[in-house]
N, C-alpha and C. Protein backbone atom coordinates (compact mmCIF):
# COMPACT_ATOMS: atom_id res chain seq x y z
N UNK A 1 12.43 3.36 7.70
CA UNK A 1 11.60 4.56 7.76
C UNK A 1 10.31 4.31 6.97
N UNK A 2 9.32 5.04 7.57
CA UNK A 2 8.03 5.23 6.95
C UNK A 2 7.55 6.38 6.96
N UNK A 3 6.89 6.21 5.76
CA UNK A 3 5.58 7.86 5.69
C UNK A 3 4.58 7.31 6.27
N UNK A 4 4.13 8.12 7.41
CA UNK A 4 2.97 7.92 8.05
C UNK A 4 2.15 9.07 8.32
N UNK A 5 1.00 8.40 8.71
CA UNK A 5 -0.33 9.67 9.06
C UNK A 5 -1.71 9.12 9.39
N UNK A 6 -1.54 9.64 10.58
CA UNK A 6 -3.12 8.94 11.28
C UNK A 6 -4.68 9.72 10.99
N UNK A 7 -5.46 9.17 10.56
CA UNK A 7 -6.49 9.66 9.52
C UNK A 7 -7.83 8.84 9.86
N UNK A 8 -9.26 9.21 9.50
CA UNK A 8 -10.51 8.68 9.45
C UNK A 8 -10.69 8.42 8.14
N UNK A 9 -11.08 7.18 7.71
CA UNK A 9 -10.79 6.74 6.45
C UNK A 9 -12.28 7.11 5.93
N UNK A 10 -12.73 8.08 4.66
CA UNK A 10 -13.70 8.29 4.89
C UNK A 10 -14.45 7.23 3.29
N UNK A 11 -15.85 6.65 3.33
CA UNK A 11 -16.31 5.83 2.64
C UNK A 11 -17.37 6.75 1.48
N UNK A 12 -16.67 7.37 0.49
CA UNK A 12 -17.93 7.92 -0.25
C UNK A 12 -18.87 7.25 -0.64
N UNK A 13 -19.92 8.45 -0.95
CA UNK A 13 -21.21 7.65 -0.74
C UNK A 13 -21.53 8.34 -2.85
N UNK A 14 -22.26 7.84 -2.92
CA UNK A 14 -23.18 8.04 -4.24
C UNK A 14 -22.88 9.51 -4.74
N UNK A 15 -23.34 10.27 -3.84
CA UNK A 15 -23.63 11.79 -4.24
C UNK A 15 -21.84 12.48 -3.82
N UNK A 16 -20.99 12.06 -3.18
CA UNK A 16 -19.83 12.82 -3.22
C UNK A 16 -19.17 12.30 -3.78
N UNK A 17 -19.43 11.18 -4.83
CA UNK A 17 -18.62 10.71 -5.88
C UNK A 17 -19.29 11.60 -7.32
N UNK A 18 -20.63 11.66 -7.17
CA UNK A 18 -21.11 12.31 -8.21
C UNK A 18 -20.63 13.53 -8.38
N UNK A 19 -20.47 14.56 -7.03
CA UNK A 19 -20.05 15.88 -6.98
C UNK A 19 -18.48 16.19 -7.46
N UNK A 20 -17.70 14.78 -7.14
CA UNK A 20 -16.62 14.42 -7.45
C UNK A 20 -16.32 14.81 -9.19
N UNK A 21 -16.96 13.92 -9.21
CA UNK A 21 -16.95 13.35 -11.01
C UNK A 21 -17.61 14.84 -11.97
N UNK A 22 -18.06 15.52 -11.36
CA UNK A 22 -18.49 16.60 -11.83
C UNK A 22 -17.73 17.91 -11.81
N UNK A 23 -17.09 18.05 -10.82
CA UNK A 23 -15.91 18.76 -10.25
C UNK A 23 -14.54 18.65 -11.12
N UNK A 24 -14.20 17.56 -11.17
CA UNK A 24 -13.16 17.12 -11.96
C UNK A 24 -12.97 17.25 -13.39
N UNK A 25 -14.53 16.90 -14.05
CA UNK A 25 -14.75 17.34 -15.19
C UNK A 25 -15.24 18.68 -15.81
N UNK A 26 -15.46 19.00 -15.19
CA UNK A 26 -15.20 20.60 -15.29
C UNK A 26 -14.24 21.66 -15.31
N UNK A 27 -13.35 20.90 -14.78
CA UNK A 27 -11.88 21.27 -14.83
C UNK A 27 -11.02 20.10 -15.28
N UNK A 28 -11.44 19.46 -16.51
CA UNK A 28 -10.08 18.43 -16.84
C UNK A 28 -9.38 18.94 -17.81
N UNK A 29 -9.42 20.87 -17.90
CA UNK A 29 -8.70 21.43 -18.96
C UNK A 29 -7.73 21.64 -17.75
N UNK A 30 -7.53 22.25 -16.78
CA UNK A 30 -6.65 22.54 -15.41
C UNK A 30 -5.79 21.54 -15.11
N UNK A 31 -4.17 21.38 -14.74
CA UNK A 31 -3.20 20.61 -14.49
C UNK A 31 -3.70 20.39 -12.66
N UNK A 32 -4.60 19.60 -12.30
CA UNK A 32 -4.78 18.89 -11.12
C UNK A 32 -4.51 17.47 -11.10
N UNK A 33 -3.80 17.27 -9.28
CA UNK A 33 -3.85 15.63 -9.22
C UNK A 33 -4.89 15.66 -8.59
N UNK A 34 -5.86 14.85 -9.07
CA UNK A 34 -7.42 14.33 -8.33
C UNK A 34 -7.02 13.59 -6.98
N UNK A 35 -7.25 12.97 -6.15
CA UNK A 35 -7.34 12.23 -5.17
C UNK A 35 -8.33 11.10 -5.52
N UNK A 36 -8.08 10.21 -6.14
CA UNK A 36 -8.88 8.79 -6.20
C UNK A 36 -9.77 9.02 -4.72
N UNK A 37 -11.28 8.60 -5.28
CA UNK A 37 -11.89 8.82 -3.99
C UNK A 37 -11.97 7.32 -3.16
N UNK A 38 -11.29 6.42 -3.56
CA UNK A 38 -11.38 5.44 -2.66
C UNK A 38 -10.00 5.67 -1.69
N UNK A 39 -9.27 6.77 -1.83
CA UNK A 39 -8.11 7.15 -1.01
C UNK A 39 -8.46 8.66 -0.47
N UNK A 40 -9.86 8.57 -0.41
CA UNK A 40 -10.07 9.92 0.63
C UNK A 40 -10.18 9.42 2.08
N UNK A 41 -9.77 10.61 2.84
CA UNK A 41 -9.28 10.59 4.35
C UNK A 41 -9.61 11.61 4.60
N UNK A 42 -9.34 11.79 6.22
CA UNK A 42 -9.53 13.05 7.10
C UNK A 42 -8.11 13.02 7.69
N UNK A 43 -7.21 13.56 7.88
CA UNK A 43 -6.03 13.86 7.99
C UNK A 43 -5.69 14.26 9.49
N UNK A 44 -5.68 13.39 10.36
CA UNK A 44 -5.25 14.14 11.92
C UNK A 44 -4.16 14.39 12.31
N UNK A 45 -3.13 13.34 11.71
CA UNK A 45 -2.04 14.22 12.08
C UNK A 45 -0.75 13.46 11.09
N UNK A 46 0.03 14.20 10.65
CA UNK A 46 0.95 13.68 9.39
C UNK A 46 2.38 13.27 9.92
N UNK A 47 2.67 12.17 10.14
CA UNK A 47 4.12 12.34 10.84
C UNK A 47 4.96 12.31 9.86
N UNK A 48 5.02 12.01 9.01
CA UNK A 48 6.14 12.17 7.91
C UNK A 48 6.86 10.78 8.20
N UNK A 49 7.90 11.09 7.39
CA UNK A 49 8.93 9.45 7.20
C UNK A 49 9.63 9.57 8.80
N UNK A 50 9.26 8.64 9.65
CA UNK A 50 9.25 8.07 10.49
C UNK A 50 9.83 7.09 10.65
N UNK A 51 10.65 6.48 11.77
CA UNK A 51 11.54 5.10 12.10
C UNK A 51 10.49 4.43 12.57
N UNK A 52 10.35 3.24 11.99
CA UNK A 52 9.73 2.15 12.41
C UNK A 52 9.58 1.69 14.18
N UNK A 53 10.90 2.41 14.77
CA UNK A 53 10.74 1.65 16.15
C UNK A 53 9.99 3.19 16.94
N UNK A 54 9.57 3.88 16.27
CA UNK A 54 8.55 4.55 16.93
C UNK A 54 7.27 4.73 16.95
N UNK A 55 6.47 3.92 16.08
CA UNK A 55 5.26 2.97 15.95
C UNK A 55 4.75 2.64 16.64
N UNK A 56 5.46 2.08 17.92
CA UNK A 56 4.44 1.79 19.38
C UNK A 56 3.77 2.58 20.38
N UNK A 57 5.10 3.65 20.14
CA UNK A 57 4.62 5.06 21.00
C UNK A 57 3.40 5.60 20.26
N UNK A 58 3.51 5.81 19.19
CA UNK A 58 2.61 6.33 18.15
C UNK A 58 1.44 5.64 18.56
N UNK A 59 0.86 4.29 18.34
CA UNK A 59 0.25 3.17 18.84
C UNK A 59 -0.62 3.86 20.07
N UNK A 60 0.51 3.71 21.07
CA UNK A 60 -0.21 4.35 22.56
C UNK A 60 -0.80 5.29 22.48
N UNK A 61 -0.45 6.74 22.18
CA UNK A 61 -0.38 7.25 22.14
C UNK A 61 -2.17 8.09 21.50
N UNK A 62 -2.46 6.97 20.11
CA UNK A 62 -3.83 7.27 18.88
C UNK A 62 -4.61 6.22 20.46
N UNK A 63 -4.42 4.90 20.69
CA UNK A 63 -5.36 4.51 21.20
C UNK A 63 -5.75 4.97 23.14
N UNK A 64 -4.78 5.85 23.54
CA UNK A 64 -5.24 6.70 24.96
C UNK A 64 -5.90 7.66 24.56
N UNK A 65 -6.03 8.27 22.95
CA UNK A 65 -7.43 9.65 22.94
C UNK A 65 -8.15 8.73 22.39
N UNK A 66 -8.15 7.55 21.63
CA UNK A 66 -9.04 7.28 20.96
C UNK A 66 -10.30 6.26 22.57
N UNK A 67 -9.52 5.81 23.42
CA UNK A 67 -10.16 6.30 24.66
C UNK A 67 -11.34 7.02 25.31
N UNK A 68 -10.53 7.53 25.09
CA UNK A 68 -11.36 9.11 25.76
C UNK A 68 -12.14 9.75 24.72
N UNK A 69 -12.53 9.26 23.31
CA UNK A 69 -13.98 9.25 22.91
C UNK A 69 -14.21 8.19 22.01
N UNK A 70 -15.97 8.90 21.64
CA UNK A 70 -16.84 7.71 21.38
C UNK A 70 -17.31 8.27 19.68
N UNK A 71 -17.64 7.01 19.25
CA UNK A 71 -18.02 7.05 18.10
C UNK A 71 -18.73 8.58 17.63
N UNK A 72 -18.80 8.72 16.22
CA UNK A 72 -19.99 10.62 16.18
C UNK A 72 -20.18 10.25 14.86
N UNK A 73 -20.68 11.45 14.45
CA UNK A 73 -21.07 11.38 12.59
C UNK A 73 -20.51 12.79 12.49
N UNK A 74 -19.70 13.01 10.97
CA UNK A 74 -19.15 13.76 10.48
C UNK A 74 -20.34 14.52 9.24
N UNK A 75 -20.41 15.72 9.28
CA UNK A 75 -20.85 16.23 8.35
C UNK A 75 -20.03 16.94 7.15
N UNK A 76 -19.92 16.52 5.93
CA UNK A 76 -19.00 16.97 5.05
C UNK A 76 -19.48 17.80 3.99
N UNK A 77 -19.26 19.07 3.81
CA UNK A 77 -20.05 19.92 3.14
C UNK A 77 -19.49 20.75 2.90
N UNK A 78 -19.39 21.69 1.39
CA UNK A 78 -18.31 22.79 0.95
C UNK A 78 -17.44 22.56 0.04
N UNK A 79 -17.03 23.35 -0.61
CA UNK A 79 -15.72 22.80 -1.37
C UNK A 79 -14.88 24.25 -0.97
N UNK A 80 -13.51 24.41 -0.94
CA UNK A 80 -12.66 25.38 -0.74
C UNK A 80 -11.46 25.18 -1.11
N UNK A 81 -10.37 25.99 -1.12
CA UNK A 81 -8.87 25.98 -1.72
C UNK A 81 -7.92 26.55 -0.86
N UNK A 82 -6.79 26.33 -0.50
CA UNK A 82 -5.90 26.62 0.20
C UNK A 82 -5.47 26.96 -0.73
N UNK A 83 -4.41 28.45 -0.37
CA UNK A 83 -3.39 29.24 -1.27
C UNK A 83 -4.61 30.10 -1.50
N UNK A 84 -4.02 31.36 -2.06
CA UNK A 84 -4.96 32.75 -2.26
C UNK A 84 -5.53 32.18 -3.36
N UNK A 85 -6.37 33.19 -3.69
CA UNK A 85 -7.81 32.88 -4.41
C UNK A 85 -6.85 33.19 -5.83
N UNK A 86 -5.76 33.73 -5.94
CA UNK A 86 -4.58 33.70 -7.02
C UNK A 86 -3.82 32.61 -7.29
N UNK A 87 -3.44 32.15 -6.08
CA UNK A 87 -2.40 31.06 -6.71
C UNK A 87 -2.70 29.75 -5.71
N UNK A 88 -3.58 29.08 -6.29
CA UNK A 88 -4.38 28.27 -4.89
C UNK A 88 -3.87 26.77 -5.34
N UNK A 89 -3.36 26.06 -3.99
CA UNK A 89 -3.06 24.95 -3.47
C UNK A 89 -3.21 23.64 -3.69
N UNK A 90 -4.48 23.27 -3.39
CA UNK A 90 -5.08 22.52 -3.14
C UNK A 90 -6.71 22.51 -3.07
N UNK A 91 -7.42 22.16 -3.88
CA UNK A 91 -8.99 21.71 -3.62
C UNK A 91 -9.89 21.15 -2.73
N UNK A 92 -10.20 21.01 -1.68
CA UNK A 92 -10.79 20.36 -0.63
C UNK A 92 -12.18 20.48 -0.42
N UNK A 93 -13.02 19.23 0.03
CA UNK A 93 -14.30 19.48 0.37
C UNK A 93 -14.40 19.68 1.75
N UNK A 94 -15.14 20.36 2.77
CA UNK A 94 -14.94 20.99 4.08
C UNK A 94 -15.76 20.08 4.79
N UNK A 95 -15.14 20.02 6.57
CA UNK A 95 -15.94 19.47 7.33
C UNK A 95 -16.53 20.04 8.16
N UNK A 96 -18.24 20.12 8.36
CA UNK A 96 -18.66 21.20 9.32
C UNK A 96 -17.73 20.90 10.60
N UNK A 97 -17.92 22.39 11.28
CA UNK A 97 -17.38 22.55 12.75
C UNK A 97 -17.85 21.45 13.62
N UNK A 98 -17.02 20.44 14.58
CA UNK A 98 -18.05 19.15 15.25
C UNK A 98 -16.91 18.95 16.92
N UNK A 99 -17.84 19.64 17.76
CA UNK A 99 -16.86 19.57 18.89
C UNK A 99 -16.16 18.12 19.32
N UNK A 100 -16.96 16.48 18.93
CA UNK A 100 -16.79 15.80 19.04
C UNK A 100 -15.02 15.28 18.25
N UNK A 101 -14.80 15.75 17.01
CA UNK A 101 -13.70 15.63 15.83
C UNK A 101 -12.73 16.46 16.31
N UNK A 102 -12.74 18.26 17.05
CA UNK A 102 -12.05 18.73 17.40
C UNK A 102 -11.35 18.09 18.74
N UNK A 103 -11.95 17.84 19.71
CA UNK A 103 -11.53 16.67 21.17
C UNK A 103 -10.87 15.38 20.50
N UNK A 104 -10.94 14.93 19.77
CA UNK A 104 -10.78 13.51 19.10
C UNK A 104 -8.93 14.19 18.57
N UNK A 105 -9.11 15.17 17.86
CA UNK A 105 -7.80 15.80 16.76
C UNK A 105 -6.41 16.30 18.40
N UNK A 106 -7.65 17.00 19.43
CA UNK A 106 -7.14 17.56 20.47
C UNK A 106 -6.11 16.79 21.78
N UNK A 107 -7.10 15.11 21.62
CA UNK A 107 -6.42 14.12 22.09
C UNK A 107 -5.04 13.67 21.91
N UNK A 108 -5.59 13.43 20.31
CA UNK A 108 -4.18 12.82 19.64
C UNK A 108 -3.05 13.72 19.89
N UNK A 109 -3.48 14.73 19.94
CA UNK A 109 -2.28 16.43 19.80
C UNK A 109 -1.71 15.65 20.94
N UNK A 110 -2.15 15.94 22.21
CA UNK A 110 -2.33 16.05 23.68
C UNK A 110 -1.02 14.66 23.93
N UNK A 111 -1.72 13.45 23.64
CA UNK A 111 -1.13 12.08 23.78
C UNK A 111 0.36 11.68 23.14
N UNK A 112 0.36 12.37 21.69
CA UNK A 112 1.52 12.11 21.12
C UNK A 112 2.38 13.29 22.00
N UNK A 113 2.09 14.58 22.05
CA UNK A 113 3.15 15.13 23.32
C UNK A 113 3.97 14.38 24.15
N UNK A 114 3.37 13.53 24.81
CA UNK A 114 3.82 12.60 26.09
C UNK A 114 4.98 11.86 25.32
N UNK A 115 4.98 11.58 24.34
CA UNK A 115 6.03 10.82 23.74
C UNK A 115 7.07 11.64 22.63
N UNK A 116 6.89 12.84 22.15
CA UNK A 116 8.08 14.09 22.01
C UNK A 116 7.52 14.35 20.67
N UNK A 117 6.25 14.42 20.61
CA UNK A 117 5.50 15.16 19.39
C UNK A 117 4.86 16.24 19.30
N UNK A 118 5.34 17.00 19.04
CA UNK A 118 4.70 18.77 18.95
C UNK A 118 3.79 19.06 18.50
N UNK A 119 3.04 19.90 18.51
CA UNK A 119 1.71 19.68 17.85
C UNK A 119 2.71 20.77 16.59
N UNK A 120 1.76 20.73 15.41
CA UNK A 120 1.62 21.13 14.34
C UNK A 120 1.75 22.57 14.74
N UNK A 121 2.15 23.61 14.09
CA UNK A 121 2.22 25.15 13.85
C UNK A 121 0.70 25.57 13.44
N UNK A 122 0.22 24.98 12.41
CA UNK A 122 -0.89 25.31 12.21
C UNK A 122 -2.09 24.67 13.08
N UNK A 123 -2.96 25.39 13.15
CA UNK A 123 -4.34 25.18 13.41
C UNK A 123 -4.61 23.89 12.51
N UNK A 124 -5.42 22.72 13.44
CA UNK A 124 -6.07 21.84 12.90
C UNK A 124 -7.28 22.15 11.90
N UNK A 125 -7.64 22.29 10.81
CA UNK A 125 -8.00 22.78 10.07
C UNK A 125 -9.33 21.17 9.40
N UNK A 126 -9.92 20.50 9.78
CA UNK A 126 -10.42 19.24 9.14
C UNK A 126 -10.74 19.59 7.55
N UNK A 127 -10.43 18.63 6.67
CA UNK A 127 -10.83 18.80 5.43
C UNK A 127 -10.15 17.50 4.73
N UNK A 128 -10.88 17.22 3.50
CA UNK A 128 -10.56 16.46 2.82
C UNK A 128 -10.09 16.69 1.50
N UNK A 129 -9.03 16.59 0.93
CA UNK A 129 -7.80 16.92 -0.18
C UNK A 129 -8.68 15.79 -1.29
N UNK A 130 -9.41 16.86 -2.35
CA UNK A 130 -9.77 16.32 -3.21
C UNK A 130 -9.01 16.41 -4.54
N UNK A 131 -7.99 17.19 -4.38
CA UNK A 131 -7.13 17.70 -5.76
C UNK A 131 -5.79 18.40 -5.29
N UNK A 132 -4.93 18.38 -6.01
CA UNK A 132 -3.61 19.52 -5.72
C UNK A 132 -3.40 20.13 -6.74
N UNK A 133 -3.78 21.30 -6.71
CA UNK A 133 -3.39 22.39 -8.18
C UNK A 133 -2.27 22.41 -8.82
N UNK A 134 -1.81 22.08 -9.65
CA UNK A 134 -0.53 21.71 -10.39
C UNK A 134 -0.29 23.15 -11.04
N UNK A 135 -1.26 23.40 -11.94
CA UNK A 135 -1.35 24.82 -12.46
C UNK A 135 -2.52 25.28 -13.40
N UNK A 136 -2.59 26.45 -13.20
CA UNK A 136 -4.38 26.92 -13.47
C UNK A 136 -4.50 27.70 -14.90
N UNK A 137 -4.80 27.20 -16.08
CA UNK A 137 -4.88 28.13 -17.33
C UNK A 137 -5.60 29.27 -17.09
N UNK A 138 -6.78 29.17 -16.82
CA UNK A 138 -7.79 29.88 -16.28
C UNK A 138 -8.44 30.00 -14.82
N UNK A 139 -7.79 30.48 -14.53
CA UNK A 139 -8.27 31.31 -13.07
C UNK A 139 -9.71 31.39 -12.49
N UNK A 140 -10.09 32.78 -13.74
CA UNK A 140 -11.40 33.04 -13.10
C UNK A 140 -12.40 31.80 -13.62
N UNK A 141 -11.96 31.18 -14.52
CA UNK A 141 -13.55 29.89 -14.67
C UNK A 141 -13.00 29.27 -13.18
N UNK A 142 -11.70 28.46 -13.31
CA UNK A 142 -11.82 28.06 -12.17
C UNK A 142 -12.49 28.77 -10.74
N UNK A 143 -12.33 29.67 -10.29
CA UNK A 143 -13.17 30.40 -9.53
C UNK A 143 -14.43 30.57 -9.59
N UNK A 144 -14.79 30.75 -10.89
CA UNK A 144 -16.29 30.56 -11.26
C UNK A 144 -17.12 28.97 -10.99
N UNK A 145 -15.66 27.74 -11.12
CA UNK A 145 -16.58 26.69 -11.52
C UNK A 145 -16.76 26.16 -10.03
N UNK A 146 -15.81 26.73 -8.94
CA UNK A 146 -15.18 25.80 -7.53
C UNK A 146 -16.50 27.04 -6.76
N UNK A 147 -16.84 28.48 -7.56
CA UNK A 147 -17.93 29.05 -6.88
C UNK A 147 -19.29 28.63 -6.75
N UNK A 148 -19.43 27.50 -7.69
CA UNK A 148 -20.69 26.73 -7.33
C UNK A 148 -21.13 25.84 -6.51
N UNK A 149 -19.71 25.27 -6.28
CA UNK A 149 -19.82 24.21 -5.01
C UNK A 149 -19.44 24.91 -3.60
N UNK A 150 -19.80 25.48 -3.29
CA UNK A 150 -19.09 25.97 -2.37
C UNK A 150 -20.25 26.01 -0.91
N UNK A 151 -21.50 25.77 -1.17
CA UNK A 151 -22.35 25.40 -0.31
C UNK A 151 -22.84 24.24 -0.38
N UNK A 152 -22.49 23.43 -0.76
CA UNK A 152 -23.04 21.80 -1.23
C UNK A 152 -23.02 21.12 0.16
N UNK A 153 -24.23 20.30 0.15
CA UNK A 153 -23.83 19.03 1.57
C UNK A 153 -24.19 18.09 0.76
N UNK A 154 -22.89 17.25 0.91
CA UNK A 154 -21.87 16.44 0.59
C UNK A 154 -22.53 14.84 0.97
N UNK A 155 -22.03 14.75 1.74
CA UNK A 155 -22.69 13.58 2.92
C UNK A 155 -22.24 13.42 3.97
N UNK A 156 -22.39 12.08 5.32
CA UNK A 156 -22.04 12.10 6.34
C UNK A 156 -21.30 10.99 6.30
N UNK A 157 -20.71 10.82 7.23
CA UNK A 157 -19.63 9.66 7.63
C UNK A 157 -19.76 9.18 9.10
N UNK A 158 -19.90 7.96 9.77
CA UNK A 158 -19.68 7.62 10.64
C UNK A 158 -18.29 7.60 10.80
N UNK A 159 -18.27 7.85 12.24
CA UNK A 159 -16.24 7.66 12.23
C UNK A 159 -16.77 7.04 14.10
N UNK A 160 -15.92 5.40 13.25
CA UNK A 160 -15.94 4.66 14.64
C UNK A 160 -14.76 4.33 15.03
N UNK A 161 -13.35 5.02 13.99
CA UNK A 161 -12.32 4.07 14.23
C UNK A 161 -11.02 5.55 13.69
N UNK A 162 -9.80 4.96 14.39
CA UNK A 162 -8.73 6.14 13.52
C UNK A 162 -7.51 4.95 13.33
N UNK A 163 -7.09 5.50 12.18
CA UNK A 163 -6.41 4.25 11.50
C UNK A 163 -4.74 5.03 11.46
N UNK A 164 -3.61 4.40 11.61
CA UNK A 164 -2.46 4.78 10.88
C UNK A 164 -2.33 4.10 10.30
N UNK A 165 -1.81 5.03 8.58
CA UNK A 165 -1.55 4.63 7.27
C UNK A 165 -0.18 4.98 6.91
N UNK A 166 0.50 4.13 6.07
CA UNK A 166 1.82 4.19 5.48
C UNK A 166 1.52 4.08 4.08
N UNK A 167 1.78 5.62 4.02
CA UNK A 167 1.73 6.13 2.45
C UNK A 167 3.04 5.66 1.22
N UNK A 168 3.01 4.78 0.84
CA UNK A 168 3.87 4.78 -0.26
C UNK A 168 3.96 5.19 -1.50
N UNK A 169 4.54 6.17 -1.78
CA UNK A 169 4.54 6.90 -3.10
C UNK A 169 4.92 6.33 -4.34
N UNK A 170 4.18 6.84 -5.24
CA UNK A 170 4.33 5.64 -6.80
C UNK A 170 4.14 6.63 -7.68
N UNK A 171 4.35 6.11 -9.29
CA UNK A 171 3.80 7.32 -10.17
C UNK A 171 2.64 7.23 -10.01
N UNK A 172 2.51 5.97 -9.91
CA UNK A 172 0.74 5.97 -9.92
C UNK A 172 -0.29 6.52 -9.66
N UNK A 173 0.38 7.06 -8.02
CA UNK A 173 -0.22 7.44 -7.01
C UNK A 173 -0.41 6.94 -6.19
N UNK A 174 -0.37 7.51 -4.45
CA UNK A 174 0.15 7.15 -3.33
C UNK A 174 -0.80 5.36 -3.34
N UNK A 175 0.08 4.66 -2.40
CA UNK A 175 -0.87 3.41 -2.03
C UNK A 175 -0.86 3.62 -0.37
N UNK A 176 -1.90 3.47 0.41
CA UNK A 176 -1.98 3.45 1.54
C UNK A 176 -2.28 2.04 2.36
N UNK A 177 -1.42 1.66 3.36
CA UNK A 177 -0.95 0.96 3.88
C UNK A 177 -1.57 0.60 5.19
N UNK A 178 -2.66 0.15 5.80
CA UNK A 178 -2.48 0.50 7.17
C UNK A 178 -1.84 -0.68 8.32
N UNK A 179 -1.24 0.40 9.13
CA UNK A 179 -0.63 0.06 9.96
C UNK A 179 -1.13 -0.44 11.40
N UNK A 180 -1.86 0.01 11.77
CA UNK A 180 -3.03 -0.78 12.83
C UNK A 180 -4.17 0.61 13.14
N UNK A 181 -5.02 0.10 13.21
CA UNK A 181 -6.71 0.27 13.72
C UNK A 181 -6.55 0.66 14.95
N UNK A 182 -7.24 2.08 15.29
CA UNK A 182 -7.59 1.94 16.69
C UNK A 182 -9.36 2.40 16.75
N UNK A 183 -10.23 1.30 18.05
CA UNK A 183 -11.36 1.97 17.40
C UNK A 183 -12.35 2.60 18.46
N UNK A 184 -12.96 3.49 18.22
CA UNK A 184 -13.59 4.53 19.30
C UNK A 184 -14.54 4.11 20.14
């Protein structure tokens, strides 16, 4: 078995490491796990611990949508939180709306079907997991400090390729693995 999850591996640039590093330190009184930004991603679809002999289907499956489109540029901009504005989740920086990323997310949905994969309950939602809230001393600074970023543009990303990764969990923190390249 494997943890897997097919993802756009995204390459920070200067200024969303800076926004990073600023973000973080502003809250390094708050119990958050950061996301090392050389392990930021775009998250398309999470299969969880998975049997190895279903990897090929999987395989087929990323490279028949990855097919049926073509390279785009991602705009990454925002910061936001999953879980109520009370007891919130997770930290994320947002990806503008991009009909090109939604068809691309819509494919994969579409393709892994054919081989006995359901799509997700939730709405595809794009975003990038910059933190997981462990637990919040202070609330409203936090609200106050995540209310400043909250219109920021971030930077862009080419996305020429969608990768499956095999997440292995450590104290360390996850190591990602990839499993093969497919590219647009």
């Amino acid at each position: 078995m494997k943890r897997l999850f097919a993802a756009i591996k995204i390459h920070p640039s200067a200024r969303y490491i800076s926004l990073f590093d600023e973000i973080s330190l502003s809250l390094k009184h708050e119990r958050i796990k950061w996301v090392e930004p050389e392990n930021v991603h775009l998250t398309l679809k999470f299969f969880g611990e998975t049997d190895e002999a279903k990897i090929p289907a999987i395989r087929l499956a990323i490279e028949a949508a990855v097919a049926q489109s073509k390279s785009f540029t991602l705009k990454i901009a925002n910061t936001g939180i999953f879980g109520s504005r009370y007891d919130p989740k997770v930290l994320w920086f947002g990806i503008e709306k991009q009909y090109e990323l939604e068809s691309l997310a819509q494919n994969i949905f579409t393709e892994l079907a054919k081989y006995g994969w359901e799509q997700d309950r939730q709405n595809f939602v794009p975003h990038l997991t910059i933190g997981r809230i462990r637990e919040l001393k202070d609330k409203p600074l936090f609200q106050k400090i995540i209310g400043k970023y909250n219109t920021f543009e971030i930077q862009e990303e080419n996305v020429t390729e969608v990768i499956l990764y095999e997440s292995i969990l450590r104290r360390e923190g996850p190591l990602y693995v990839i499993v093969f390249t497919a590219v647009l």
